[in-house]
PDB file of N, CA and C in Angstrom:
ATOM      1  N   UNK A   1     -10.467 -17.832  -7.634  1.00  0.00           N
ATOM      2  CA  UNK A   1      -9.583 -17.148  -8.566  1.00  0.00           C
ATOM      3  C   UNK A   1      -8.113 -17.424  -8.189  1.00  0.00           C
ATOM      4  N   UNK A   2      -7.638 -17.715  -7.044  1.00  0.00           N
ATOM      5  CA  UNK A   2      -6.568 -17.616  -6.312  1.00  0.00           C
ATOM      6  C   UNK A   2      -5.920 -18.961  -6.816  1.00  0.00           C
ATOM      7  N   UNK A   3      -6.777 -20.035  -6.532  1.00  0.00           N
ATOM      8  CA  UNK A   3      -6.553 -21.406  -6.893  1.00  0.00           C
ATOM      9  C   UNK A   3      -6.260 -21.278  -8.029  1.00  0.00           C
ATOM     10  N   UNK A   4      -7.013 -21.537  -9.362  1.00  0.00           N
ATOM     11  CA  UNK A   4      -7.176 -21.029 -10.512  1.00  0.00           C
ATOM     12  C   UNK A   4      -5.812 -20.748 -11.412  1.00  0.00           C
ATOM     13  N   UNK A   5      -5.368 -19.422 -10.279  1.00  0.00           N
ATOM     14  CA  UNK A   5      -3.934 -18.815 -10.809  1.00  0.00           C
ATOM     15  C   UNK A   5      -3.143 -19.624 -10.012  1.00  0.00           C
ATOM     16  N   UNK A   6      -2.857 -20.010  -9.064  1.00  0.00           N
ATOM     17  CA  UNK A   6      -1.863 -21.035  -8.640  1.00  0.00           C
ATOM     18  C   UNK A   6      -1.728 -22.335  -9.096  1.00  0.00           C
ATOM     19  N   UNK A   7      -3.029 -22.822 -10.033  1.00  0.00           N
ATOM     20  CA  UNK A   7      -2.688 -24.657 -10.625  1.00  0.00           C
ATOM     21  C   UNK A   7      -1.714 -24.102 -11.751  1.00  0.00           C
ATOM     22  N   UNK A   8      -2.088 -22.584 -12.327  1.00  0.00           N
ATOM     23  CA  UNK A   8      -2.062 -22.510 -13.676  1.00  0.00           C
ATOM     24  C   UNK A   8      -0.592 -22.221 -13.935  1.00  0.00           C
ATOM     25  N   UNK A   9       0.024 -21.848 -12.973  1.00  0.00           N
ATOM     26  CA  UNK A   9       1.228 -22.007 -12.775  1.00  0.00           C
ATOM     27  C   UNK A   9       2.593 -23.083 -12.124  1.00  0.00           C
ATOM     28  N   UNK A  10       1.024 -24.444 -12.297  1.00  0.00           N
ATOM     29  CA  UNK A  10       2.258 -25.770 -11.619  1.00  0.00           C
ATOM     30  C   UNK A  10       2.403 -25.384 -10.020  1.00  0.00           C
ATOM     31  N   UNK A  11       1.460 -25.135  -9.388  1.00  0.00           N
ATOM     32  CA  UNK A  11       1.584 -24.971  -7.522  1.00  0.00           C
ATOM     33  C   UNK A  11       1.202 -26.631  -7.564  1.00  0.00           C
ATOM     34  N   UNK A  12       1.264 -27.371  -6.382  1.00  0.00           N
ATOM     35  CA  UNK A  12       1.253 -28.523  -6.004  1.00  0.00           C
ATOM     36  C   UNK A  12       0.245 -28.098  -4.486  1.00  0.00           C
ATOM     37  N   UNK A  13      -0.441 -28.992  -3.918  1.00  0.00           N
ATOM     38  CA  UNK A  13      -0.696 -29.382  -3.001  1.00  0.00           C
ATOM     39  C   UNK A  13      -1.415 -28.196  -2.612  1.00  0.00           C
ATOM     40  N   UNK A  14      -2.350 -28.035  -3.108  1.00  0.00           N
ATOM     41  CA  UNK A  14      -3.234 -26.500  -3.194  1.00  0.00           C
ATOM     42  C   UNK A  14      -3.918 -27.027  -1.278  1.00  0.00           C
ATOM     43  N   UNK A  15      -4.315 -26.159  -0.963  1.00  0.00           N
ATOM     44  CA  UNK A  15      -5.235 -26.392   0.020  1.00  0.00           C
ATOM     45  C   UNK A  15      -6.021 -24.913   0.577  1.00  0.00           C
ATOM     46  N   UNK A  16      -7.410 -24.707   0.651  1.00  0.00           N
ATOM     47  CA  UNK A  16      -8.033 -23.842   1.365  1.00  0.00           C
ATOM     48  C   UNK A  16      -8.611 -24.019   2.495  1.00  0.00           C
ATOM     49  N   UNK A  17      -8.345 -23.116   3.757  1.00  0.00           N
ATOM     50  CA  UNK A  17      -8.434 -23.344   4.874  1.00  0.00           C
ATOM     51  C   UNK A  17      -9.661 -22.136   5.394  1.00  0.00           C
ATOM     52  N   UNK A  18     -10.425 -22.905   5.544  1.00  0.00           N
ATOM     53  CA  UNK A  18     -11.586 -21.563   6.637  1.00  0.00           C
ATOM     54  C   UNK A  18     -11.655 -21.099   7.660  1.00  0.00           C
ATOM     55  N   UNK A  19     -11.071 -20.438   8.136  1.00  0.00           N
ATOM     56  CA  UNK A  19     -10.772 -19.648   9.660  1.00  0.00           C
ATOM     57  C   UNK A  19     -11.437 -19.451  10.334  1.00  0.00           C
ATOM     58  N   UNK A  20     -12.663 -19.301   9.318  1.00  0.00           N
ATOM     59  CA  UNK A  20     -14.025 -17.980  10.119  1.00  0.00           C
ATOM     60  C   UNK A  20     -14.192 -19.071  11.345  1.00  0.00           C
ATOM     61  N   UNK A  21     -14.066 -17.643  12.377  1.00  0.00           N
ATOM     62  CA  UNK A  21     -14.308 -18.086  13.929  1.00  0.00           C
ATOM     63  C   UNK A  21     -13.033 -18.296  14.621  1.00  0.00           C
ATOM     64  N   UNK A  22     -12.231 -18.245  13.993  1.00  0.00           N
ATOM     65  CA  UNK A  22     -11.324 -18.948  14.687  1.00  0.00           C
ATOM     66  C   UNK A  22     -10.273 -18.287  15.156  1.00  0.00           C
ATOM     67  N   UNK A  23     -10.039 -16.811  14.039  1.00  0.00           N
ATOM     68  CA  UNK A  23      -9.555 -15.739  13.870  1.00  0.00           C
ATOM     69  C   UNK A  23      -9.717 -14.328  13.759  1.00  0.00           C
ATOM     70  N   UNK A  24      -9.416 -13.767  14.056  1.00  0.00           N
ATOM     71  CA  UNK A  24      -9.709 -12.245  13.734  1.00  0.00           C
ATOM     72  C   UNK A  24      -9.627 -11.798  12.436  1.00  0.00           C
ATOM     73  N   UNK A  25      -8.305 -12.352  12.222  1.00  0.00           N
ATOM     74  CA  UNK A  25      -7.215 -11.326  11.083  1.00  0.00           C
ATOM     75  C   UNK A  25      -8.027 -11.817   9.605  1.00  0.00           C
ATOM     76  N   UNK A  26      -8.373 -13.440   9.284  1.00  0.00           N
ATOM     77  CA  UNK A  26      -8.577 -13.386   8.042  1.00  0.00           C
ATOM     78  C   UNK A  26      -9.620 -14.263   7.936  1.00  0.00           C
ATOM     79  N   UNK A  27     -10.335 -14.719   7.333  1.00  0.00           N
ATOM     80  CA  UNK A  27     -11.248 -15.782   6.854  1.00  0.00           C
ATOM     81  C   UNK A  27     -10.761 -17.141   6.534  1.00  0.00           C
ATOM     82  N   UNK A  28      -9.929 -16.658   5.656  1.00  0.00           N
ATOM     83  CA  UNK A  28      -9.556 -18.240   4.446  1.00  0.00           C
ATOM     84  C   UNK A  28      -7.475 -17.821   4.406  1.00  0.00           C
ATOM     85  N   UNK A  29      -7.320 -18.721   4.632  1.00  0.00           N
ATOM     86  CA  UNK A  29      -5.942 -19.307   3.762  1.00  0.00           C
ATOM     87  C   UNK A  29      -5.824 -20.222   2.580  1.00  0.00           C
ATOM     88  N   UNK A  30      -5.275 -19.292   1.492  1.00  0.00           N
ATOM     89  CA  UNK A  30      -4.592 -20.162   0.230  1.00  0.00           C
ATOM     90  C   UNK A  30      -3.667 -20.818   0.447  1.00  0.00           C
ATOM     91  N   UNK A  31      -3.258 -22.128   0.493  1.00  0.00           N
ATOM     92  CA  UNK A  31      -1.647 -22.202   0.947  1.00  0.00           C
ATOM     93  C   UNK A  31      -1.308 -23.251  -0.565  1.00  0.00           C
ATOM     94  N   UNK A  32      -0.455 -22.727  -1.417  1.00  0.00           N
ATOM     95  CA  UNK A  32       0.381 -23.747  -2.800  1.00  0.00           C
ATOM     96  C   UNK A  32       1.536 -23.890  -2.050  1.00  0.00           C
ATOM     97  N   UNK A  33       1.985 -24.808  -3.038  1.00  0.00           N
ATOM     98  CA  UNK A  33       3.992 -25.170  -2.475  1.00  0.00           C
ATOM     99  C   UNK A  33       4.156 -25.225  -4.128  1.00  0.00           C
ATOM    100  N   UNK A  34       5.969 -24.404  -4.324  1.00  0.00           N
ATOM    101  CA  UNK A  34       5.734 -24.124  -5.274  1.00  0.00           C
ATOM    102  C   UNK A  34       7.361 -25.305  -6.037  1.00  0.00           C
ATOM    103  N   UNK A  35       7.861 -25.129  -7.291  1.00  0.00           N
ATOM    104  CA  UNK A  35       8.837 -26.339  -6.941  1.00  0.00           C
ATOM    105  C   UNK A  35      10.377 -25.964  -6.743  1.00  0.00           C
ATOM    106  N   UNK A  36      10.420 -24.858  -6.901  1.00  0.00           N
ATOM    107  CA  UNK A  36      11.456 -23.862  -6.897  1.00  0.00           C
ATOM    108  C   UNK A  36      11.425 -22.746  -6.869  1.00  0.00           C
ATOM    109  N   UNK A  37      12.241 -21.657  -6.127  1.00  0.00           N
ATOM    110  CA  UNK A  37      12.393 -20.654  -5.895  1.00  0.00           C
ATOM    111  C   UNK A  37      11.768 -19.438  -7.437  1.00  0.00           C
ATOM    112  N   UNK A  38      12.197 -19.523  -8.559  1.00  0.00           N
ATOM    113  CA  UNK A  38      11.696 -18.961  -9.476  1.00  0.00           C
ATOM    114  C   UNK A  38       9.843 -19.495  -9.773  1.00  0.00           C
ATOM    115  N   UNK A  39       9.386 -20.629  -9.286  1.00  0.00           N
ATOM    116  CA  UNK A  39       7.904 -21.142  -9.220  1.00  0.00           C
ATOM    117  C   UNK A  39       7.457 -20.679  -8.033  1.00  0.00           C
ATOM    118  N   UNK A  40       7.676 -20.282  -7.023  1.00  0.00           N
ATOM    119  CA  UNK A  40       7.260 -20.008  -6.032  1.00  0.00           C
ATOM    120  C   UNK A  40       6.942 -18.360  -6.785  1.00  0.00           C
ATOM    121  N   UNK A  41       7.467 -17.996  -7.133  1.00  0.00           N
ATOM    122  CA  UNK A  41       7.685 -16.538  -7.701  1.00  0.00           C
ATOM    123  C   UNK A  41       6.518 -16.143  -8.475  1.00  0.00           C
ATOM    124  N   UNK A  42       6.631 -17.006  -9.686  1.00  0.00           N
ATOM    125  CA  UNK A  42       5.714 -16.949 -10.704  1.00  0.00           C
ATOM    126  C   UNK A  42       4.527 -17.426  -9.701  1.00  0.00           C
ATOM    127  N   UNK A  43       3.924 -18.276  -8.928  1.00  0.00           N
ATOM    128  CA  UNK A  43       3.068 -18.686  -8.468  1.00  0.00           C
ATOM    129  C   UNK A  43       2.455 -17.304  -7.835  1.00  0.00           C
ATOM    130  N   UNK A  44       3.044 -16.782  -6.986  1.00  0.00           N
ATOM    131  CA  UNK A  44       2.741 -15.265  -6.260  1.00  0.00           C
ATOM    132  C   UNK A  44       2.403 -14.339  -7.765  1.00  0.00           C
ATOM    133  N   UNK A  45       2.994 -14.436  -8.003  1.00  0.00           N
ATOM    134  CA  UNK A  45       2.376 -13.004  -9.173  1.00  0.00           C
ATOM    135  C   UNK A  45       1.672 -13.561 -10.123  1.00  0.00           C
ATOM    136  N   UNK A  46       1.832 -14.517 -10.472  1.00  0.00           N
ATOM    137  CA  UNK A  46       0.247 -14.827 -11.420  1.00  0.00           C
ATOM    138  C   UNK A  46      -1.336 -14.609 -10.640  1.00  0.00           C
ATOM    139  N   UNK A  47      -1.270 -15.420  -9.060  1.00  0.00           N
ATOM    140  CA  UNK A  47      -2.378 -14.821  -8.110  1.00  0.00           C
ATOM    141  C   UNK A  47      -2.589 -13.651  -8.001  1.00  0.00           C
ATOM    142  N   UNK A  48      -1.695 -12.466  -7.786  1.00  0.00           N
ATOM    143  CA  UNK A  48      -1.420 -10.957  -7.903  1.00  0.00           C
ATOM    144  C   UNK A  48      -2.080 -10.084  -8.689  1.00  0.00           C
ATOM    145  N   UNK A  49      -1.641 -11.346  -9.971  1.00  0.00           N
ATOM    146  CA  UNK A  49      -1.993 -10.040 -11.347  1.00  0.00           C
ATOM    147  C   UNK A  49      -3.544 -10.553 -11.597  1.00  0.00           C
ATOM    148  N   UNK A  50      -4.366 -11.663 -11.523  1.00  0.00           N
ATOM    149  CA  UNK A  50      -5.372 -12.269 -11.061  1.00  0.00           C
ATOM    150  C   UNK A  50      -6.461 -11.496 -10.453  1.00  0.00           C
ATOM    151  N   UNK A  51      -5.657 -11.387  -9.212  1.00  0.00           N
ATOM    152  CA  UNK A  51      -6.872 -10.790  -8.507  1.00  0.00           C
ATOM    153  C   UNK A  51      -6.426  -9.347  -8.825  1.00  0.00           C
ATOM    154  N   UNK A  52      -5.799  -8.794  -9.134  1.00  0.00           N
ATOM    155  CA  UNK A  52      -5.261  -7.028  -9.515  1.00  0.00           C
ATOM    156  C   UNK A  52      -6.909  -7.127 -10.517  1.00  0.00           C
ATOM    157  N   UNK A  53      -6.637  -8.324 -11.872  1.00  0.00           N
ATOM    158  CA  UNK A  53      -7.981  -7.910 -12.533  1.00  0.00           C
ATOM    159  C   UNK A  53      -9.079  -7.760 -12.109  1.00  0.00           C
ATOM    160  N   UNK A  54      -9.443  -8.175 -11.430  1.00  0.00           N
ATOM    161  CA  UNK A  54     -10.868  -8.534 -10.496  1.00  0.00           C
ATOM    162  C   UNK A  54     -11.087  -7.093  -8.921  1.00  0.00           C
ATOM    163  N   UNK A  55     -10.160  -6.169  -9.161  1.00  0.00           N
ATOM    164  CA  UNK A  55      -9.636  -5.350  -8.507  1.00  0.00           C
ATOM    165  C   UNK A  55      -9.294  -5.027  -6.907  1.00  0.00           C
ATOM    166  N   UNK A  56      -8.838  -6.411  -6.839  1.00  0.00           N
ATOM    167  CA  UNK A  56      -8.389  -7.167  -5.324  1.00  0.00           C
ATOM    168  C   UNK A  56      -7.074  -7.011  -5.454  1.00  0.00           C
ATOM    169  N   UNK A  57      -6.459  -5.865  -4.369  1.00  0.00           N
ATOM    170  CA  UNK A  57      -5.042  -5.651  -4.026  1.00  0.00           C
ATOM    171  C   UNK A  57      -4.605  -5.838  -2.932  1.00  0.00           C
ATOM    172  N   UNK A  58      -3.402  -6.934  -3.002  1.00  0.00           N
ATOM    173  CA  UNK A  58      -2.826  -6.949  -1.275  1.00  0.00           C
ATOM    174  C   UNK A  58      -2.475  -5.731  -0.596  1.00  0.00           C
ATOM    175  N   UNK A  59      -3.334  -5.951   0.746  1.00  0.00           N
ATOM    176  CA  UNK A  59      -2.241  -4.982   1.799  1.00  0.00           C
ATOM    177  C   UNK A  59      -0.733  -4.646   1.883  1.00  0.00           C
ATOM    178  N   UNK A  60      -0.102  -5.967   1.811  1.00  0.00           N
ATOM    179  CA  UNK A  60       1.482  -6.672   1.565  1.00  0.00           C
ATOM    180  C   UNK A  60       1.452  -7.557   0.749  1.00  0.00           C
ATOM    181  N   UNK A  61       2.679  -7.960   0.589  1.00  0.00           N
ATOM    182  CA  UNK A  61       3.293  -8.931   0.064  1.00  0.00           C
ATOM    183  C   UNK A  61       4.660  -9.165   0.740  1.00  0.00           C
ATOM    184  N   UNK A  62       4.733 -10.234   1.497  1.00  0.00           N
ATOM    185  CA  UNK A  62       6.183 -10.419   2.134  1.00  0.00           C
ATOM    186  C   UNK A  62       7.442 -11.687   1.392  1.00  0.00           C
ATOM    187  N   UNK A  63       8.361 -11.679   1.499  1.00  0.00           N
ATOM    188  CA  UNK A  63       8.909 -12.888   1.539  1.00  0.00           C
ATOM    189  C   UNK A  63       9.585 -12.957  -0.439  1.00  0.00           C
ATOM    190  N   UNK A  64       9.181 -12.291  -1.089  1.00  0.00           N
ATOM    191  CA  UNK A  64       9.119 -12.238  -2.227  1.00  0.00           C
ATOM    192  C   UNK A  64      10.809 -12.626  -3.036  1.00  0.00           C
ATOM    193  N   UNK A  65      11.393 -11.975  -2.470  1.00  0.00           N
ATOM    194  CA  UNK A  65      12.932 -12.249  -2.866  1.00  0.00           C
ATOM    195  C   UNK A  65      14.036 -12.985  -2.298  1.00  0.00           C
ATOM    196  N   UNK A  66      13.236 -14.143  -0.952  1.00  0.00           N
ATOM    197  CA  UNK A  66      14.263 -15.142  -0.551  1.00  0.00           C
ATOM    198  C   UNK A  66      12.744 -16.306  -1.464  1.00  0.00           C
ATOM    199  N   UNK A  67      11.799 -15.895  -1.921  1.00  0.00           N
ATOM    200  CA  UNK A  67      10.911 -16.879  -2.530  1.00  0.00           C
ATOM    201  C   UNK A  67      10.605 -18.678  -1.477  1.00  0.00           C
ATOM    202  N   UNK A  68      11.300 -18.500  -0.133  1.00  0.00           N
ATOM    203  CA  UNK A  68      11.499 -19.439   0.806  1.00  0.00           C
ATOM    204  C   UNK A  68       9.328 -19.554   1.260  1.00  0.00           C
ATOM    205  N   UNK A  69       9.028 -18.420   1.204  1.00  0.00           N
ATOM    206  CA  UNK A  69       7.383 -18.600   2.304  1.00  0.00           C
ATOM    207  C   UNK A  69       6.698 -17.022   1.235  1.00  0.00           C
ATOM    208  N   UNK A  70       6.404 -16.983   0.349  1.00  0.00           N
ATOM    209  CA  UNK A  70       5.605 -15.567  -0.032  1.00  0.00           C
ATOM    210  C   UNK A  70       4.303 -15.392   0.688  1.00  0.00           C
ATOM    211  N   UNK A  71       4.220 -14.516   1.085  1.00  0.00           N
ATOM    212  CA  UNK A  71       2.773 -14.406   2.376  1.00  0.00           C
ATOM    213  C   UNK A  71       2.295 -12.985   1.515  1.00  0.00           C
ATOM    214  N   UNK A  72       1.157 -13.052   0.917  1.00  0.00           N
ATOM    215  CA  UNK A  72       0.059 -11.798   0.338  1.00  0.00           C
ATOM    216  C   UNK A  72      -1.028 -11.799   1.097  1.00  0.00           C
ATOM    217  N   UNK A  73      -1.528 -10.649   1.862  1.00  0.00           N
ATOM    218  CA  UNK A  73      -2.374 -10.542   2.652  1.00  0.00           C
ATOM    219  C   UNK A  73      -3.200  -9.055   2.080  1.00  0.00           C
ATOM    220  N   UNK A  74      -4.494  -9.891   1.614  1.00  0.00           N
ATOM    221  CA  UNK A  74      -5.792  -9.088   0.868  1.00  0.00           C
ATOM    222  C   UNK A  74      -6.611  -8.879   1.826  1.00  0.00           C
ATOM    223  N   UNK A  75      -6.460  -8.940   3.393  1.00  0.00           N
ATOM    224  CA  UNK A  75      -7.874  -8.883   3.984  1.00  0.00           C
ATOM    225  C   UNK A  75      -8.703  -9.948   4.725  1.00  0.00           C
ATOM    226  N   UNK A  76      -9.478 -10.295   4.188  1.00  0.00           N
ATOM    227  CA  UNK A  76     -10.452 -11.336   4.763  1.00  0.00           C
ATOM    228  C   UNK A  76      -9.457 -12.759   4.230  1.00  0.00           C
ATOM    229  N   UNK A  77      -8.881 -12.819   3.392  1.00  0.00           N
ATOM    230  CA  UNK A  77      -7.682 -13.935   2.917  1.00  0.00           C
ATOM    231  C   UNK A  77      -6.141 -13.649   3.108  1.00  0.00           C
ATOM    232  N   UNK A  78      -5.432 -14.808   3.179  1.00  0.00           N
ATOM    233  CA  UNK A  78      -4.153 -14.560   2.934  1.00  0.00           C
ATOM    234  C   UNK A  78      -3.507 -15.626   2.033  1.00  0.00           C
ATOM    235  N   UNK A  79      -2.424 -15.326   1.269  1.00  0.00           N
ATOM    236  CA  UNK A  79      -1.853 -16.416  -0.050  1.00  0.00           C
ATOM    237  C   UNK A  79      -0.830 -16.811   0.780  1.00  0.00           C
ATOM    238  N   UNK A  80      -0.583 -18.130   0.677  1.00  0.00           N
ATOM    239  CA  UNK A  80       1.102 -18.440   1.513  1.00  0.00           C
ATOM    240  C   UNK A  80       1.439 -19.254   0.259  1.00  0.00           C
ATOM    241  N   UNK A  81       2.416 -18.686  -0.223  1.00  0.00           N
ATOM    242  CA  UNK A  81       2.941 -19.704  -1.434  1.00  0.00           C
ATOM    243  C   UNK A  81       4.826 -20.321  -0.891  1.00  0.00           C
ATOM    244  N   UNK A  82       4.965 -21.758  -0.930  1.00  0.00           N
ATOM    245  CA  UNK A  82       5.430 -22.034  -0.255  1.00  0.00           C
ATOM    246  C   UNK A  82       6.627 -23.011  -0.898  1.00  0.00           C
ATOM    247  N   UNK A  83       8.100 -22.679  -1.016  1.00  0.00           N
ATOM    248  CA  UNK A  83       9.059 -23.988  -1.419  1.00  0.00           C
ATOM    249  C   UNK A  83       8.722 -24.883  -0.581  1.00  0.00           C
ATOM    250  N   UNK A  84       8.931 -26.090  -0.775  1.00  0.00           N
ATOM    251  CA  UNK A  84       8.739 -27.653  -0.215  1.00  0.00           C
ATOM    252  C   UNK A  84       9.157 -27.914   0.846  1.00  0.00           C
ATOM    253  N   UNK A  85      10.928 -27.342   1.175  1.00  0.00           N
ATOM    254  CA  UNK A  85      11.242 -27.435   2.408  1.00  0.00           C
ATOM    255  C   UNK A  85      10.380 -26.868   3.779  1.00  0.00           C
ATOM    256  N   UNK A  86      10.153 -25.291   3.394  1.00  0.00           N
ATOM    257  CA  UNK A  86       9.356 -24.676   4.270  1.00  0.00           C
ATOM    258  C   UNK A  86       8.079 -24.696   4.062  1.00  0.00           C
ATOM    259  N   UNK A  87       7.548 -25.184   3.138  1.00  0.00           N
ATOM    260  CA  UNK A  87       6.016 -25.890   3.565  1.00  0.00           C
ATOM    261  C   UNK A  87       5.540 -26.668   4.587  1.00  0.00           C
ATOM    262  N   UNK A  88       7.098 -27.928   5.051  1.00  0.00           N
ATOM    263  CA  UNK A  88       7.241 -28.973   5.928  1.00  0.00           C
ATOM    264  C   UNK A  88       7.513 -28.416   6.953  1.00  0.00           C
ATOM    265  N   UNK A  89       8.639 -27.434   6.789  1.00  0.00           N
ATOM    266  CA  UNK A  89       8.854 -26.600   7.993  1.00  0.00           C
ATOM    267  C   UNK A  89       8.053 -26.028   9.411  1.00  0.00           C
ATOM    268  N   UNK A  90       7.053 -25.342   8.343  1.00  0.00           N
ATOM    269  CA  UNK A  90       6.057 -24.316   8.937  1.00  0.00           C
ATOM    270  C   UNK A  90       4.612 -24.915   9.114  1.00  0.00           C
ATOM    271  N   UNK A  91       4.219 -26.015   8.658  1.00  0.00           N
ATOM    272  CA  UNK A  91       3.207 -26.659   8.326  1.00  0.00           C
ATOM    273  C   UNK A  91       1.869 -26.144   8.834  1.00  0.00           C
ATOM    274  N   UNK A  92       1.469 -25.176   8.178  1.00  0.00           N
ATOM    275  CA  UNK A  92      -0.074 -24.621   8.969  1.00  0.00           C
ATOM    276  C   UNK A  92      -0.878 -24.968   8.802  1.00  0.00           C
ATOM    277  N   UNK A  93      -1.130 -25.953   7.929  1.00  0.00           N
ATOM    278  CA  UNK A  93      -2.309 -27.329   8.253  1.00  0.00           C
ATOM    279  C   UNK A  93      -2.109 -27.954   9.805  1.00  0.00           C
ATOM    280  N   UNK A  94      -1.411 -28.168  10.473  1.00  0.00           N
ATOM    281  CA  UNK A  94      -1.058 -28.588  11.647  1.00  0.00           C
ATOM    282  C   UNK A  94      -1.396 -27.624  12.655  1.00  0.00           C
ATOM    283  N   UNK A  95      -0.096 -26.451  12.467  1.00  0.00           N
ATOM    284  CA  UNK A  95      -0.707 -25.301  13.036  1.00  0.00           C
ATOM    285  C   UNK A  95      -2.640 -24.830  13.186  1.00  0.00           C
ATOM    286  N   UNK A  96      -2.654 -24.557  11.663  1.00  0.00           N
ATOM    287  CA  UNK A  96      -4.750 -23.797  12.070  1.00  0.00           C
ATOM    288  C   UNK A  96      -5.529 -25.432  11.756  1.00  0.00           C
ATOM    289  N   UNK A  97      -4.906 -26.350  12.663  1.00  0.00           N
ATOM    290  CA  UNK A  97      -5.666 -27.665  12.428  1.00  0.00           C
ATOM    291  C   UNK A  97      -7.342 -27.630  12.797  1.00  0.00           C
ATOM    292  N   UNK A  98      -7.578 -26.533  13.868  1.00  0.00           N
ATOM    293  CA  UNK A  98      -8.936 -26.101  13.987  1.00  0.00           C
ATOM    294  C   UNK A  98      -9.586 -26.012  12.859  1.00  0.00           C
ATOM    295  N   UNK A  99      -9.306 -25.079  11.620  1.00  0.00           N
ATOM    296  CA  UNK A  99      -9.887 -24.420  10.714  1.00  0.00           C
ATOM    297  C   UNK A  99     -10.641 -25.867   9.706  1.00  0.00           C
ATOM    298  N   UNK A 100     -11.172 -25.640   9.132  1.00  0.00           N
ATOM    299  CA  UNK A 100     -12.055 -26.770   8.303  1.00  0.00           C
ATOM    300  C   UNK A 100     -11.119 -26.210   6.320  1.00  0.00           C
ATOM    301  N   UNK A 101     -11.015 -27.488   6.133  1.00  0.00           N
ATOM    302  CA  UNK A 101     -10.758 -27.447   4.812  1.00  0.00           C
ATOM    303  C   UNK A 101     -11.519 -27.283   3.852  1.00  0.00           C
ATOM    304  N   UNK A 102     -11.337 -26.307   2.951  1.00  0.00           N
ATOM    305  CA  UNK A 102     -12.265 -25.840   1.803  1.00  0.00           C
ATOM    306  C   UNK A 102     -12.356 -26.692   0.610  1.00  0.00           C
ATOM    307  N   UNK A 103     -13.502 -27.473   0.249  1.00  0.00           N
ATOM    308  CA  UNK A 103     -13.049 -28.375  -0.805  1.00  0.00           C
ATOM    309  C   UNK A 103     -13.390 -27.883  -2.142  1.00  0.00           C
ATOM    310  N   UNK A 104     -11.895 -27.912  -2.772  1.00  0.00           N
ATOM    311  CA  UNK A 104     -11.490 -27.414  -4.280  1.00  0.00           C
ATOM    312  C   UNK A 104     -11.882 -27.961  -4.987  1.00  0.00           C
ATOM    313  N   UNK A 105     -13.042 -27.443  -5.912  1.00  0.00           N
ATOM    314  CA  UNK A 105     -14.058 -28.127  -7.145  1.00  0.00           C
ATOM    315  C   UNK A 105     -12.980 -28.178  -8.217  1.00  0.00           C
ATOM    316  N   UNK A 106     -13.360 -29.200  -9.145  1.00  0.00           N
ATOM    317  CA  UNK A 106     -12.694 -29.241 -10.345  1.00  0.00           C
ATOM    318  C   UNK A 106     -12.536 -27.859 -10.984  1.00  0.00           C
ATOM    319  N   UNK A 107     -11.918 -27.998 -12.134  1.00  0.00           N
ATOM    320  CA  UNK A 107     -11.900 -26.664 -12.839  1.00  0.00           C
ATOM    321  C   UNK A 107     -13.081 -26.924 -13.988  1.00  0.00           C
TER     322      UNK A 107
END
């Protein structure tokens, strides 16, 4: 669902990451990059209002109004929606390089 709402809003470079084992805190990472500060935006709240239907509410939501790294944390997942610079920046494909990549079926 997460994916889903992040293509549908023009996210780039989708990737799901599987934790389990590796972590405590969450299961899976969403991570989009978005192409600008107002897309990074829309990218976070289209996932939001998404899973709101399906009646999945974040714990938080951080980062929302420098739109630089939005981090939503539901639990067993977390959303990192990400401008380009600090996608490169922070790179947590590198970082949770342990974790195994989730492969994203067509739509």
């Amino acid at each position: 669902m997460a994916v889903r709402a992040a293509e549908s809003k023009k996210a780039t470079d989708i990737r799901v990451l599987d934790l389990t084992g590796i972590t405590a805190f969450a299961d899976y990472f969403v991570i989009a990059t978005g192409a600008n500060a107002r897309n990074v935006q829309a990218i976070a709240e289209e996932v939001g209002l998404r899973l709101k239907h399906t009646g999945e509410l974040p714990f938080s939501v951080e980062g929302y109004t420098q739109a630089e790294w939005i981090l939503a944390d539901y639990g067993d997942f977390l959303i990192h929606v990400f401008s380009p610079k600090s996608r490169e920046y922070y790179d947590l494909e590198r970082l949770w390089r342990n974790a195994k990549t989730v492969e994203i079926p067509p739509e």
